[in-house]
N, C-alpha and C. Protein backbone atom coordinates (compact mmCIF):
# COMPACT_ATOMS: atom_id res chain seq x y z
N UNK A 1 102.14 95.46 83.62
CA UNK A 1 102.84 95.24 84.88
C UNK A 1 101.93 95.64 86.05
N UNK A 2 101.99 94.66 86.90
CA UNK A 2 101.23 95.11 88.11
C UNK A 2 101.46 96.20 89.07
N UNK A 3 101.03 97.16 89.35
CA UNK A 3 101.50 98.22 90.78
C UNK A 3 101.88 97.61 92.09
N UNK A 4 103.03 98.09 92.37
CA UNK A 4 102.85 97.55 93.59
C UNK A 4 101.62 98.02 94.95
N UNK A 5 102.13 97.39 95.89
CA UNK A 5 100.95 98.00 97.28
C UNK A 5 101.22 99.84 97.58
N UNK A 6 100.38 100.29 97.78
CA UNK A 6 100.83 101.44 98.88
C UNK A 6 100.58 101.53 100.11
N UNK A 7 101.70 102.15 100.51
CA UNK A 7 101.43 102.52 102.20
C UNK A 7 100.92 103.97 102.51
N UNK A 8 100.17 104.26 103.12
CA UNK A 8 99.51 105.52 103.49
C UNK A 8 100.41 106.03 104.71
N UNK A 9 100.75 107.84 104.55
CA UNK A 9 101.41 108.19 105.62
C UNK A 9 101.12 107.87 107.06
N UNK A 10 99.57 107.51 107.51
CA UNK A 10 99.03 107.37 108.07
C UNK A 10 99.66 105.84 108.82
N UNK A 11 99.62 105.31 107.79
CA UNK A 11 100.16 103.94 108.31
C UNK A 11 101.93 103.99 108.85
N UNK A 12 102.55 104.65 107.73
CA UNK A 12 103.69 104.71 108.24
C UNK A 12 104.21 105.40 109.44
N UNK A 13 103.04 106.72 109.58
CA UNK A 13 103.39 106.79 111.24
C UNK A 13 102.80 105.91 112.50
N UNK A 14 101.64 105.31 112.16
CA UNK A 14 101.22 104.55 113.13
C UNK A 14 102.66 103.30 113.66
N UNK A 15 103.39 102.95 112.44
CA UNK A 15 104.51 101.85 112.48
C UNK A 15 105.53 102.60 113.39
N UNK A 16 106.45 103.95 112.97
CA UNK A 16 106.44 104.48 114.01
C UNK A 16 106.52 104.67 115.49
N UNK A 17 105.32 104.71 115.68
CA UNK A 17 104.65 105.46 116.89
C UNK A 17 105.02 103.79 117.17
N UNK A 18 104.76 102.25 116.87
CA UNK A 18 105.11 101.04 117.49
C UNK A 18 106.79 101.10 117.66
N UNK A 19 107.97 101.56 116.33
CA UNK A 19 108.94 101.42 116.93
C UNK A 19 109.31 102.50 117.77
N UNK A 20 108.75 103.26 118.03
CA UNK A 20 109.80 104.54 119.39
C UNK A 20 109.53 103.12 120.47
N UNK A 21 108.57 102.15 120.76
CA UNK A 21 109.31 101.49 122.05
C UNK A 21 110.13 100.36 122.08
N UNK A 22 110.96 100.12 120.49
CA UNK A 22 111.89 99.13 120.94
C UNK A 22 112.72 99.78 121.84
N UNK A 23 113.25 99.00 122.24
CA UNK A 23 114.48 98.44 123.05
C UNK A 23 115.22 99.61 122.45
N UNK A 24 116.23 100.67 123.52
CA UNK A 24 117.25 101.81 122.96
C UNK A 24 118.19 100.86 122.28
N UNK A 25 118.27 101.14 120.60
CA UNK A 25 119.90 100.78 120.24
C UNK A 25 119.41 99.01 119.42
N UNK A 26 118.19 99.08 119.43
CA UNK A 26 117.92 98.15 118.43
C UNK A 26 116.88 98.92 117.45
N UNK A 27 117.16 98.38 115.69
CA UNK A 27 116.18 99.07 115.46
C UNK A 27 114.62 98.79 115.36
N UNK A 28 114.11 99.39 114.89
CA UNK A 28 112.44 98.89 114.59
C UNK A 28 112.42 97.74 113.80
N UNK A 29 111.74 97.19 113.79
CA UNK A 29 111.20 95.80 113.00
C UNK A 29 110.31 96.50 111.94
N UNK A 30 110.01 95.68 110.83
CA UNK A 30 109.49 96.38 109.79
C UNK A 30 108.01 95.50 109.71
N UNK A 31 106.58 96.03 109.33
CA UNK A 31 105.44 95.84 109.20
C UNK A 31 105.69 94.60 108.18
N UNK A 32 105.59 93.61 108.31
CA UNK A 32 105.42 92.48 106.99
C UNK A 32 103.82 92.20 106.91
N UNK A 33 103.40 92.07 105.68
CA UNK A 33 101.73 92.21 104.85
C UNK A 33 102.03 90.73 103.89
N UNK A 34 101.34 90.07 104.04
CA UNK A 34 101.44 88.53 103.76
C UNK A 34 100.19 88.06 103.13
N UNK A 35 100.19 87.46 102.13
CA UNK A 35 98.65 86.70 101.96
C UNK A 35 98.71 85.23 102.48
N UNK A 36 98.16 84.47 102.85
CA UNK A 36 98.11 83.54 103.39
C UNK A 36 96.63 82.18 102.92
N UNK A 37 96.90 81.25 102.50
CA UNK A 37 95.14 80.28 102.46
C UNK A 37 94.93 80.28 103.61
N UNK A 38 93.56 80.29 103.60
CA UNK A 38 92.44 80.05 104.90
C UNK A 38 91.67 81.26 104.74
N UNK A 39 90.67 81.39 106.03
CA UNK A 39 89.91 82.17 106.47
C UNK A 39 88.36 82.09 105.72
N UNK A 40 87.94 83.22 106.39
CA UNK A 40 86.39 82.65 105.69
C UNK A 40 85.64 82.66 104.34
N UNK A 41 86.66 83.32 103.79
CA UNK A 41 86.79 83.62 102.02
C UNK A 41 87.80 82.77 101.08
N UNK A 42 88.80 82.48 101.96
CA UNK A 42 89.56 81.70 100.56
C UNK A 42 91.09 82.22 101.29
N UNK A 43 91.39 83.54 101.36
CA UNK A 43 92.85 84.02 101.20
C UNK A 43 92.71 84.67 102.98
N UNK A 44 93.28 85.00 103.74
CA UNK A 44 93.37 86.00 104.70
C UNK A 44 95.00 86.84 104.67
N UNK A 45 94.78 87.77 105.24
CA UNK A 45 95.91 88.41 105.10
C UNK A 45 96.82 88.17 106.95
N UNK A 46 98.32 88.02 106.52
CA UNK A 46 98.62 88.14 108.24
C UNK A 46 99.51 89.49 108.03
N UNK A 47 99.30 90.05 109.19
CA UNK A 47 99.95 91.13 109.24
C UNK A 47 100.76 91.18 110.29
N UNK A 48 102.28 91.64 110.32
CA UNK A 48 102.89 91.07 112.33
C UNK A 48 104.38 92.13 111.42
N UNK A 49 105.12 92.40 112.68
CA UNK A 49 106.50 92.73 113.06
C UNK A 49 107.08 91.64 112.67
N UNK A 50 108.25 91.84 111.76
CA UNK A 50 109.42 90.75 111.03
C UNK A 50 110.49 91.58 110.70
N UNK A 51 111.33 91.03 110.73
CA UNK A 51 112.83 91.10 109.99
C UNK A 51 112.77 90.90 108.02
N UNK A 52 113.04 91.72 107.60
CA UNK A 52 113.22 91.50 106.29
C UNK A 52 114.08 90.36 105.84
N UNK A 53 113.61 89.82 104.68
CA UNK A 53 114.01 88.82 103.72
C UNK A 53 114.70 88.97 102.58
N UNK A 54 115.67 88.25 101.77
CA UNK A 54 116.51 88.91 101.18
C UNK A 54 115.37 89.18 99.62
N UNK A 55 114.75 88.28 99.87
CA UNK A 55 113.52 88.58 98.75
C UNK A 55 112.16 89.70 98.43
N UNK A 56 112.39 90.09 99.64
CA UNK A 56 111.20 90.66 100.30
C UNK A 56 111.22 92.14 99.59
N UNK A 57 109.56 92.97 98.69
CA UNK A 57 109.49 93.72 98.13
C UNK A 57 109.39 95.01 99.18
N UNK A 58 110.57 95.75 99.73
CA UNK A 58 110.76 96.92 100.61
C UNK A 58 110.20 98.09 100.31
N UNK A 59 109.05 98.28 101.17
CA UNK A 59 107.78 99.57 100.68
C UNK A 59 108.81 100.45 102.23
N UNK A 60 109.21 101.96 102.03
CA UNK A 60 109.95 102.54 103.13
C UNK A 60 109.88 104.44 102.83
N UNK A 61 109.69 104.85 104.00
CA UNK A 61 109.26 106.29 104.25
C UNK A 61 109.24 106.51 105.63
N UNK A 62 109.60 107.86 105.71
CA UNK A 62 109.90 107.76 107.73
C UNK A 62 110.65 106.93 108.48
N UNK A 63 112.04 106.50 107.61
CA UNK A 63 112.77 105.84 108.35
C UNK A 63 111.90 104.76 108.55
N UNK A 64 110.51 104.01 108.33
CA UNK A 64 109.68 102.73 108.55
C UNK A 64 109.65 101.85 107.17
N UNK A 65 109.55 101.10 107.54
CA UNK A 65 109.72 99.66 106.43
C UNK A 65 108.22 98.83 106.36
N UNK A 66 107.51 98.66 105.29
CA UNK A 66 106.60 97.42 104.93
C UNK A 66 107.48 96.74 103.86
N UNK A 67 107.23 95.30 104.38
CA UNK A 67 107.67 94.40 103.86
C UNK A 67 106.22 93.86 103.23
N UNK A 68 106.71 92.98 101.49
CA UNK A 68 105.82 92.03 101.20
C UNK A 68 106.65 90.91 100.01
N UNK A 69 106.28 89.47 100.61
CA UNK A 69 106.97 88.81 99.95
C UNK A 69 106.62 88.37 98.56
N UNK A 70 107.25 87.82 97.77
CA UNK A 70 107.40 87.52 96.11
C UNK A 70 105.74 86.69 95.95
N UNK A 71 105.92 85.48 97.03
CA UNK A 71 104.56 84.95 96.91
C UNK A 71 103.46 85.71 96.75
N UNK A 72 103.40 86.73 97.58
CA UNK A 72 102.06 87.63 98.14
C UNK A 72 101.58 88.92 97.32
N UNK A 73 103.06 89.41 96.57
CA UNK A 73 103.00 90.34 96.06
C UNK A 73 101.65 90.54 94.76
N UNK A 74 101.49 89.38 94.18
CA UNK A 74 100.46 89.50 93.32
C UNK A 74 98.91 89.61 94.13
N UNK A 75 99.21 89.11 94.82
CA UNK A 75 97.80 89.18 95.32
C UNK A 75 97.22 90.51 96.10
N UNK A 76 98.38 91.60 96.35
CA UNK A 76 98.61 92.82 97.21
C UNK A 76 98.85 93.67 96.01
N UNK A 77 98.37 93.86 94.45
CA UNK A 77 99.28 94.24 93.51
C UNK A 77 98.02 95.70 93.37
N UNK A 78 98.74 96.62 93.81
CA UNK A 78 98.05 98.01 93.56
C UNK A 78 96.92 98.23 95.21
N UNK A 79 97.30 97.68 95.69
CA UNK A 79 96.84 97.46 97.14
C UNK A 79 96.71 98.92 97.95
N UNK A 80 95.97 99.43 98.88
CA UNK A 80 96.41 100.40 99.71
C UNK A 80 96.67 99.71 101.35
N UNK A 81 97.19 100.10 101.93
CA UNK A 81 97.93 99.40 103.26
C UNK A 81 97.94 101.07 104.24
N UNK A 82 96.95 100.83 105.29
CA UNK A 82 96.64 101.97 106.04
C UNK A 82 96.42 101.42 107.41
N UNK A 83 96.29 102.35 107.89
CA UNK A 83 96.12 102.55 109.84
C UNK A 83 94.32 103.00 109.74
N UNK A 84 93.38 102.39 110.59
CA UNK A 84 92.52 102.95 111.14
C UNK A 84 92.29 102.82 112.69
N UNK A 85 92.21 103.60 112.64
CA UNK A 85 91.46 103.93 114.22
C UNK A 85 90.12 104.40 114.70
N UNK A 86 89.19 103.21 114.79
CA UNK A 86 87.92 103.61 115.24
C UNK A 86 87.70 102.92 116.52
N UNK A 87 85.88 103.17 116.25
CA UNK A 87 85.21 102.95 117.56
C UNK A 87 85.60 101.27 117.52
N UNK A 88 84.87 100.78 116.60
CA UNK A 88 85.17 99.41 116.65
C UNK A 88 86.45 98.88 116.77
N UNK A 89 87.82 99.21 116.63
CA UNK A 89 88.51 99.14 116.59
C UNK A 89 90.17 99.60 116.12
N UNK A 90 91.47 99.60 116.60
CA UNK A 90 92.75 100.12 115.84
C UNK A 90 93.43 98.84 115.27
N UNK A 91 93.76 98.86 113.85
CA UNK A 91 94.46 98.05 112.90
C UNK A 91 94.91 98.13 111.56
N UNK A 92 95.91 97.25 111.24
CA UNK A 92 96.01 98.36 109.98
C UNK A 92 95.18 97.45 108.84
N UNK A 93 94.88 98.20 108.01
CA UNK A 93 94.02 97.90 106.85
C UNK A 93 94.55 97.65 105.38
N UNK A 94 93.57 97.02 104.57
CA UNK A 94 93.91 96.54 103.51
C UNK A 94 92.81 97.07 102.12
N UNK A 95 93.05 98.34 101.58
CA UNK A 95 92.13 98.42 100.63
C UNK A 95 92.72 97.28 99.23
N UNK A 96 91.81 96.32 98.57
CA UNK A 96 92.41 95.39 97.66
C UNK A 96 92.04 95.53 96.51
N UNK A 97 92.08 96.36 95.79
CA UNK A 97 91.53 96.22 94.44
C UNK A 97 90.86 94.40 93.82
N UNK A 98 91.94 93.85 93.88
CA UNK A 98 91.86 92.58 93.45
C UNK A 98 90.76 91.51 94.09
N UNK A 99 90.54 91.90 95.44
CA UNK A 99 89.72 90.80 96.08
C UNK A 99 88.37 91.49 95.50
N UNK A 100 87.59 90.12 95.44
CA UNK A 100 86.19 90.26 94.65
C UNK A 100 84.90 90.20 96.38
N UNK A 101 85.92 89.44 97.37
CA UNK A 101 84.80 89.75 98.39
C UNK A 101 85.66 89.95 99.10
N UNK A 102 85.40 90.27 100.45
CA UNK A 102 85.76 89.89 101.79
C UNK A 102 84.81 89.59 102.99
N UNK A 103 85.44 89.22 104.44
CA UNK A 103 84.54 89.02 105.19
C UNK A 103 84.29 90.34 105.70
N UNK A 104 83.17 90.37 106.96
CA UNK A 104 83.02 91.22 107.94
C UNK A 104 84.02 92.05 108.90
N UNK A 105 85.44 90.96 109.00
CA UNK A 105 86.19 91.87 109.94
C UNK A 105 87.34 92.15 108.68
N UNK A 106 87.18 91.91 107.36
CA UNK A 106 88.13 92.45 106.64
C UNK A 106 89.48 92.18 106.84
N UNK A 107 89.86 90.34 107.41
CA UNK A 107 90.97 90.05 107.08
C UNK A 107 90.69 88.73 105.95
N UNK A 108 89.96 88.66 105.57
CA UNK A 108 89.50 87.87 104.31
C UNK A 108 89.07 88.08 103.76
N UNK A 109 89.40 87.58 102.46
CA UNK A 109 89.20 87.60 100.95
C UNK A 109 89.32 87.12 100.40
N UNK A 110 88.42 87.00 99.37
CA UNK A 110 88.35 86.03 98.11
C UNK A 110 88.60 86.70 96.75
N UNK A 111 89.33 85.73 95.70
CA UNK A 111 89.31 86.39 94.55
C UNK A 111 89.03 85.97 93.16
């Protein structure tokens, strides 16, 4: 059986720290982690604010939600799902066991 993804505390507070500014009295939207075709390897990942699906595999801690759907799940299977914050840049990240490459900015992968 495959593992699912993990989320790093790190990540789950960065999600967080995005919902303290909804709107008072709505709640947070939950992180959805998607594989997607394209990009410069084969697979890219999209990552965005969504509403859960009735299908959707619910990763949750800190009152925060990652979502990942049935399609994607194999391809995210034992995954780590984190927050960095550097010089070059803040986003959240994708350690993949499974991908055999990726590109340079590390939203693509091949497998």
């Amino acid at each position: 059986m495959n593992l699912p993804p993990k989320v790093t505390p790190r990540a789950f507070a960065r999600l967080a720290e995005i919902n303290d500014g909804a709107p008072d009295g709505r709640p947070g939207q939950a992180l959805r982690v998607a594989v997607a075709g394209g990009g410069c390897s084969g697979f890219q990942y999209d990552i965005r604010m969504d509403d859960a699906a009735e299908d959707d595999l619910v990763l949750e801690a800190e009152g925060q939600r990652v979502l990942v759907d049935p399609v994607s799940l194999p391809f995210l299977a034992g995954a780590t799902i984190d927050w960095s914050d550097e010089l070059i840049g803040a986003r959240f990240t994708i350690d993949n066991p499974n991908a055999s490459s990726s590109c340079g900015c590390g939203t693509s992968f091949s497998i």
